[in-house]
Protein backbone atom coordinates (compact mmCIF):
# COMPACT_ATOMS: atom_id res chain seq x y z
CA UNK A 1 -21.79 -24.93 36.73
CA UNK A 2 -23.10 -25.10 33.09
CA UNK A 3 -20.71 -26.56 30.75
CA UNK A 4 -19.75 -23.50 28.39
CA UNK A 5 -18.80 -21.92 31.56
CA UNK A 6 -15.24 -24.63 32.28
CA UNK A 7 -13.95 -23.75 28.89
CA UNK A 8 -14.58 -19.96 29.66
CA UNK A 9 -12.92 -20.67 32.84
CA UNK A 10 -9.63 -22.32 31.77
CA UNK A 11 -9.18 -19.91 28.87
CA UNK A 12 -9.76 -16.92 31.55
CA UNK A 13 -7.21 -18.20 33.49
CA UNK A 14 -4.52 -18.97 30.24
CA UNK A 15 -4.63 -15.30 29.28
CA UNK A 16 -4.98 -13.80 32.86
CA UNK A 17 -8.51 -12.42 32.39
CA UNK A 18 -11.01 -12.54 34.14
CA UNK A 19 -14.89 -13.61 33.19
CA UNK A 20 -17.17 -10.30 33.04
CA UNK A 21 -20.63 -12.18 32.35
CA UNK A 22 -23.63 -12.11 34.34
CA UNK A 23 -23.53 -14.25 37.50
CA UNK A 24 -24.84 -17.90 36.51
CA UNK A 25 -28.39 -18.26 36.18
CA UNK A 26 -28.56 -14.53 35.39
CA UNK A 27 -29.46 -12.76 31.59
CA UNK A 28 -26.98 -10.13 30.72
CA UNK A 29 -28.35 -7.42 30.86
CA UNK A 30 -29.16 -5.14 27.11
CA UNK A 31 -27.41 -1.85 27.39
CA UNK A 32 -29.14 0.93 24.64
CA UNK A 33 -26.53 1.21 21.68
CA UNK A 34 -23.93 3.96 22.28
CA UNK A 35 -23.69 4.66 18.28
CA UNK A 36 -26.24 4.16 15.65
CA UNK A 37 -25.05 2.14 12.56
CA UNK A 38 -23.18 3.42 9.59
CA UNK A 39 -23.31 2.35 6.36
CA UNK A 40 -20.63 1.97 4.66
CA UNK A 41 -19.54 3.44 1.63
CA UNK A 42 -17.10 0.97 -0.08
CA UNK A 43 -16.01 2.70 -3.19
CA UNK A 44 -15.26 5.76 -0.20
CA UNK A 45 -13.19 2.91 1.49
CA UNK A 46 -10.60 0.01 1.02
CA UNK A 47 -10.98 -1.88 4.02
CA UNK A 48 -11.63 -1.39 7.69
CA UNK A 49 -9.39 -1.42 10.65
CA UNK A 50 -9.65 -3.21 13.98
CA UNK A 51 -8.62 -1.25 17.19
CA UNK A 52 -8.02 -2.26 20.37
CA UNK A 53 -6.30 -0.52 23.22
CA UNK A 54 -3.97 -3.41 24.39
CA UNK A 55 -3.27 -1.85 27.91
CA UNK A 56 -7.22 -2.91 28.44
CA UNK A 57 -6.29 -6.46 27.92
CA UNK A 58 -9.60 -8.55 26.74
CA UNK A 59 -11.59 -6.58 29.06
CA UNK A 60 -11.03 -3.12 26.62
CA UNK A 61 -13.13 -1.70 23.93
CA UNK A 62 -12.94 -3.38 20.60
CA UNK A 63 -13.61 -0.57 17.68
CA UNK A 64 -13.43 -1.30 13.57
CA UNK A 65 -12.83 1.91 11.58
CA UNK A 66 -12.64 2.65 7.57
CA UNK A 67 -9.78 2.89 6.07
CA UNK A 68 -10.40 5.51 3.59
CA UNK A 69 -9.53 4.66 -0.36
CA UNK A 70 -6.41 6.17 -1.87
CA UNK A 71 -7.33 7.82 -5.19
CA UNK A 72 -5.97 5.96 -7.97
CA UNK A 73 -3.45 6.79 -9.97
CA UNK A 74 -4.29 7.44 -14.00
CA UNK A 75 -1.40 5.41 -15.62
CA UNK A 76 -0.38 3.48 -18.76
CA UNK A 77 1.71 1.45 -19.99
CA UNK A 78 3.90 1.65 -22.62
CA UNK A 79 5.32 -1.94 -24.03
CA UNK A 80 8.96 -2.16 -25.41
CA UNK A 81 11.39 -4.58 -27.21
CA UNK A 82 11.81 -8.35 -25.15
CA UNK A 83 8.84 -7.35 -22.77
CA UNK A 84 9.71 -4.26 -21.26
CA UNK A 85 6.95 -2.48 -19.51
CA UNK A 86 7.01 1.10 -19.13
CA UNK A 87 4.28 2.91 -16.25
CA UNK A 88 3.58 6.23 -17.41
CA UNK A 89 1.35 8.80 -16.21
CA UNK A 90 -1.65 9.35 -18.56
CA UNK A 91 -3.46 12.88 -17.80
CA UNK A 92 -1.31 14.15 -15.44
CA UNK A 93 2.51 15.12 -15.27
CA UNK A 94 3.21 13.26 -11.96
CA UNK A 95 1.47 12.13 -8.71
CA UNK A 96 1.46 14.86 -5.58
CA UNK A 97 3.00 13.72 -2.64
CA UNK A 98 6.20 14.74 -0.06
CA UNK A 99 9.48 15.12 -2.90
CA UNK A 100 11.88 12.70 -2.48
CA UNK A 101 15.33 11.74 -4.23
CA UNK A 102 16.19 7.83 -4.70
CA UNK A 103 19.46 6.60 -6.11
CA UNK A 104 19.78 3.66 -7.50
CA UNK A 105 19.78 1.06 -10.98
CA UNK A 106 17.40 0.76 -13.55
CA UNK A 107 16.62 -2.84 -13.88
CA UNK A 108 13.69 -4.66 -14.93
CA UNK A 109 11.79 -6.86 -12.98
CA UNK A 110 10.74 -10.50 -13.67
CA UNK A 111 7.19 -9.22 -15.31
CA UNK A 112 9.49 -6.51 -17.23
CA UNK A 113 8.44 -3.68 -15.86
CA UNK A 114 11.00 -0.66 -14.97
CA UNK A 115 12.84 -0.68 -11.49
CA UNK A 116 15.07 1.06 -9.49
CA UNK A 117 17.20 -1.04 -7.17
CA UNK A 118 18.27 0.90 -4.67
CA UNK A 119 21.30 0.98 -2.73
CA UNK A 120 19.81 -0.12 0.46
CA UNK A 121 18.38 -3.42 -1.13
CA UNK A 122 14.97 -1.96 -2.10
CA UNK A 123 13.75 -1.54 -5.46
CA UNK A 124 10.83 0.58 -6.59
CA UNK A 125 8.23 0.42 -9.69
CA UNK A 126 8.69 3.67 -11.44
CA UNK A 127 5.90 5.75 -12.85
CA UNK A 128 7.42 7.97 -15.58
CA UNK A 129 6.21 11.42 -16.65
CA UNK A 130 2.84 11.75 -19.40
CA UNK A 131 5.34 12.03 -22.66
CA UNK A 132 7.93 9.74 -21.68
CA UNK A 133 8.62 7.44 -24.65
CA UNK A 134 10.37 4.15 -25.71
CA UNK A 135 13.25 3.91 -28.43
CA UNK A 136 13.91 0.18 -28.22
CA UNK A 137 15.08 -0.38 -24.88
CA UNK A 138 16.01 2.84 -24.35
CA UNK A 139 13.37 5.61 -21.83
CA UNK A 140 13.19 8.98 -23.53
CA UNK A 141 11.89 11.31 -20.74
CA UNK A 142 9.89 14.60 -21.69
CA UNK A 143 12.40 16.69 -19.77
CA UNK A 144 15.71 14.50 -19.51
CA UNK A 145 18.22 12.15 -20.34
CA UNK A 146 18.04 8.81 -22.30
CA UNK A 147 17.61 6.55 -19.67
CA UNK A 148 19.09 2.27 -20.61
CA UNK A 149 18.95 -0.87 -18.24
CA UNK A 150 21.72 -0.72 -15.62
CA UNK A 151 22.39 3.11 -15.80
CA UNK A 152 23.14 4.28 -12.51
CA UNK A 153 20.42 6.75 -11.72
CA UNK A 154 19.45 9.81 -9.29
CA UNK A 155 15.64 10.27 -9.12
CA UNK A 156 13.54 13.25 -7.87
CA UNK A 157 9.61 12.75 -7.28
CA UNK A 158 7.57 11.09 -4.68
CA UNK A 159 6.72 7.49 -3.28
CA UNK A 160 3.00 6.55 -3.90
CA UNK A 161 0.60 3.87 -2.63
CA UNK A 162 0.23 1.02 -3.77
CA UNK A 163 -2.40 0.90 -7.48
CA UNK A 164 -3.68 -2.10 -8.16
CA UNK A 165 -4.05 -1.40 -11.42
CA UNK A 166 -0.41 -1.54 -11.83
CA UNK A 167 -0.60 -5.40 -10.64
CA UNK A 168 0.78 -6.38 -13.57
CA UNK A 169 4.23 -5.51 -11.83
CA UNK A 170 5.85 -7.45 -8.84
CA UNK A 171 6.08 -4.74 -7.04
CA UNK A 172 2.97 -2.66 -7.13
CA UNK A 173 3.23 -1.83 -3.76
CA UNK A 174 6.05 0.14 -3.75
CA UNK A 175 5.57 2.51 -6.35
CA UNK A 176 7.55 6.07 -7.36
CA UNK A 177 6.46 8.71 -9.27
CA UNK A 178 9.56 9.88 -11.30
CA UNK A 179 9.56 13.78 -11.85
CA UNK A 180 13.32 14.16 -13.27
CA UNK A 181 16.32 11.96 -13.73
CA UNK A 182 20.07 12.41 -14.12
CA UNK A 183 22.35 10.16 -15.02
CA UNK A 184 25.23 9.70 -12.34
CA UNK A 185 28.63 9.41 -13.83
């Protein structure tokens, strides 16, 4: 028995698989490729993905896919009194994406950008409409109220991936793109 073949042995029978490799003494033999080779594209693509059917157990198929790139956002940021960071949509009124409603607080967070905590314990980044403004410390949306620190909010737009060119914020990976706001009483 040829010595790479005890450690392939013992781990076999730790995971409860068995060894598929040519008998001993025997060259495996070269099967013809079943897929020619792609390049790869990486401003098409943010990463890859590794696949594995797990019902196959170490004797399945092993597959890597592209994950395809999420378009980036066109934001900018708008810089207030004691380091408050606005996002706001530069180009564009809002991102597209499934409408949703949070409710929540505006905080900041500890970078100074503009959160929502929500009720549930999560807080969001907020990306405000092109035209929202800053009076002080005080939001001035293009189509709403005067929005402060620690107003209790209702929001209406859509969750969007994560942008790292919003890394300047703690939490860049769970963004919201703010259509309207109300003030709840």
């Amino acid at each position: 028995m040829r010595f790479w073949l005890v450690p392939a042995a013992i781990l076999a029978a730790l995971t409860g698989c068995e060894y598929s490799g040519p008998p001993e003494g025997q060259a495996k033999p070269s099967a013809p490729p079943t897929t020619a080779p792609r390049n790869l594209d990486t401003d098409q693509a943010r990463g890859v993905e590794f696949l594995m059917n797990p019902a196959d157990g170490a004797a399945g198929r092993y597959a890597f896919r592209p994950v395809p790139a999420s378009p980036e956002l066109a934001t900018g940021m708008l810089q207030g009194a004691d380091g408050l960071k606005v996002a706001v949509h530069s180009g564009q009124p809002s991102a597209s994406g499934p409408e949703a409603e949070l409710r929540g607080t505006l905080a900041k967070d500890g970078a100074g950008c503009v959160i929502l905590q929500s009720k549930d314990g999560d807080d969001y980044t907020l990306i405000f409409p092109e035209g929202t403004s800053l009076d002080g410390e005080t939001l001035l949306l293009p189509a709403g109220p005067r929005l402060a620190n620690q107003d209790p909010v209702a929001l209406t737009g859509n969750r969007v991936p994560a942008d790292e060119s919003l890394s300047m914020c703690l939490n860049y990976a769970r963004l919201y793109s703010v259509e309207s706001a109300a003030i709840i009483p």
